[in-house]
Protein backbone atom coordinates (compact mmCIF):
# COMPACT_ATOMS: atom_id res chain seq x y z
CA UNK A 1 92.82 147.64 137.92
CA UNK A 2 92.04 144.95 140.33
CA UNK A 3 93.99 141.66 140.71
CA UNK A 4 93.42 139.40 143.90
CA UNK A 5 93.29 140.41 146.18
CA UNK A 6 94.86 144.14 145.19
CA UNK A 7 93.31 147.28 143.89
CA UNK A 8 96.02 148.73 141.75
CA UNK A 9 94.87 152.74 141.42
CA UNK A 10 97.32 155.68 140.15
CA UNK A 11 94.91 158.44 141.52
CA UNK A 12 96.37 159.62 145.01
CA UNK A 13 92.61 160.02 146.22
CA UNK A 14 90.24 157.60 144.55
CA UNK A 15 86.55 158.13 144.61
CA UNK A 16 84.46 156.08 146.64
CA UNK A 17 82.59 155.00 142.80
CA UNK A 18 85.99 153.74 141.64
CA UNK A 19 86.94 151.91 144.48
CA UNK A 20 83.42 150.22 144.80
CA UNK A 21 83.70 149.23 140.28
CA UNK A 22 86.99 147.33 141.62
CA UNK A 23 85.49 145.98 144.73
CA UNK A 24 82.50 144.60 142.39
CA UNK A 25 85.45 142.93 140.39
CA UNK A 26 87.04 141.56 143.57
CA UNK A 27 83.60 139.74 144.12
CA UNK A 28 83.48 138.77 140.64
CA UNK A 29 87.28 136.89 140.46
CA UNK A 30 86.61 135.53 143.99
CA UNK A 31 83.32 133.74 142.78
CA UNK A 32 84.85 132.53 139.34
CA UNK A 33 88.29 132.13 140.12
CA UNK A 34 91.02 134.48 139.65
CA UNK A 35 92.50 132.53 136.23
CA UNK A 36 89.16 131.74 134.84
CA UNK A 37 88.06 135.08 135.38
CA UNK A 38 91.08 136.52 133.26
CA UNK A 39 90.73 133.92 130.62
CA UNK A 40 86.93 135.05 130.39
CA UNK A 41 87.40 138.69 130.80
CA UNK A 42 89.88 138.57 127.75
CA UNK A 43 87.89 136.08 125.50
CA UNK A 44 84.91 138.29 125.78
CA UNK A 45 87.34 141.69 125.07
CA UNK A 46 89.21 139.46 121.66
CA UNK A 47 85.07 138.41 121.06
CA UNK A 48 84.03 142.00 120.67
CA UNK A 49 87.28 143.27 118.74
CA UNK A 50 86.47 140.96 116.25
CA UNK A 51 82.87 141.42 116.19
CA UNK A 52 84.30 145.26 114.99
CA UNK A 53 84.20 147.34 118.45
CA UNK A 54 87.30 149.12 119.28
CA UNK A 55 89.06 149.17 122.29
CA UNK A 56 86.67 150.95 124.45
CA UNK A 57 83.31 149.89 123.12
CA UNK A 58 85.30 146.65 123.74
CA UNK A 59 86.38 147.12 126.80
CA UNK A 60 82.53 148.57 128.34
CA UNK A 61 81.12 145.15 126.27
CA UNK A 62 82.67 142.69 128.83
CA UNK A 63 79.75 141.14 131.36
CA UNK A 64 82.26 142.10 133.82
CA UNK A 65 82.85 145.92 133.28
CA UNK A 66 78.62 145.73 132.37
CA UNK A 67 77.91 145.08 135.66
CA UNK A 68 80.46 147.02 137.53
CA UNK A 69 79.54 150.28 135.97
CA UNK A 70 76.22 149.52 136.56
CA UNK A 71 75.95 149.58 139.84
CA UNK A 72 79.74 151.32 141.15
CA UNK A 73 77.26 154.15 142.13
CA UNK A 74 75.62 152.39 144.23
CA UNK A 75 77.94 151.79 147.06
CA UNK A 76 75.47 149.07 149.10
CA UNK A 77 75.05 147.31 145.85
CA UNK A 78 77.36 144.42 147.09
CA UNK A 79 75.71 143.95 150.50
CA UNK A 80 72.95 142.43 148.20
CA UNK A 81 74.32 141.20 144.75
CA UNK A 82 73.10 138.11 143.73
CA UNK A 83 75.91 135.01 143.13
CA UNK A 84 77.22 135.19 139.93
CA UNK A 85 75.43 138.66 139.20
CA UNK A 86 77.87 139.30 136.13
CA UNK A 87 75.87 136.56 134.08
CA UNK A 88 72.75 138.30 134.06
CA UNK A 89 74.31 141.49 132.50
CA UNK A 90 74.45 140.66 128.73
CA UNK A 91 74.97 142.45 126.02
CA UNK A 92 71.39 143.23 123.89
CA UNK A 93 73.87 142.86 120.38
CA UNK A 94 73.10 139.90 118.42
């Protein structure tokens, strides 16, 4: 779990793919704003529970977690994300 500027993990010996998903979302609530990043993050989760997902189809929904688990493989990927990168990751449901 990341909250600015911390990287909460419970795993004595993270992998260098988790750390670089949180780092993504470090870049993500430093661009938007911590607050209005957390007041999107959870209207978007609340947007897909209603829509009928549960919690982790939920959860993997948010533009957020879209574009963090798309690229937390590729550990250079922030070097050259775009500004506001999370926008263009949107979900193909209608």
């Amino acid at each position: 779990m990341t909250i600015w500027p911390f990287v909460l993990i419970r795993r004595p010996n993270p992998s260098a793919q988790l750390l670089n998903h949180e780092r993504i979302h470090l870049r993500q609530q430093l661009e938007l704003g911590i607050l209005p990043f957390y007041l999107w993050y959870f209207a978007e989760y609340g947007y897909w529970r209603l829509r009928g997902k549960g919690h982790y189809a939920a959860y993997r929904a948010i533009r957020f977690e879209r574009e963090a688990f798309a690229n937390d493989a590729n550990l250079t990927y922030l070097n050259k994300r775009p500004l506001w990168a999370f926008v263009r990751h949107r979900n193909d449901e209608a």
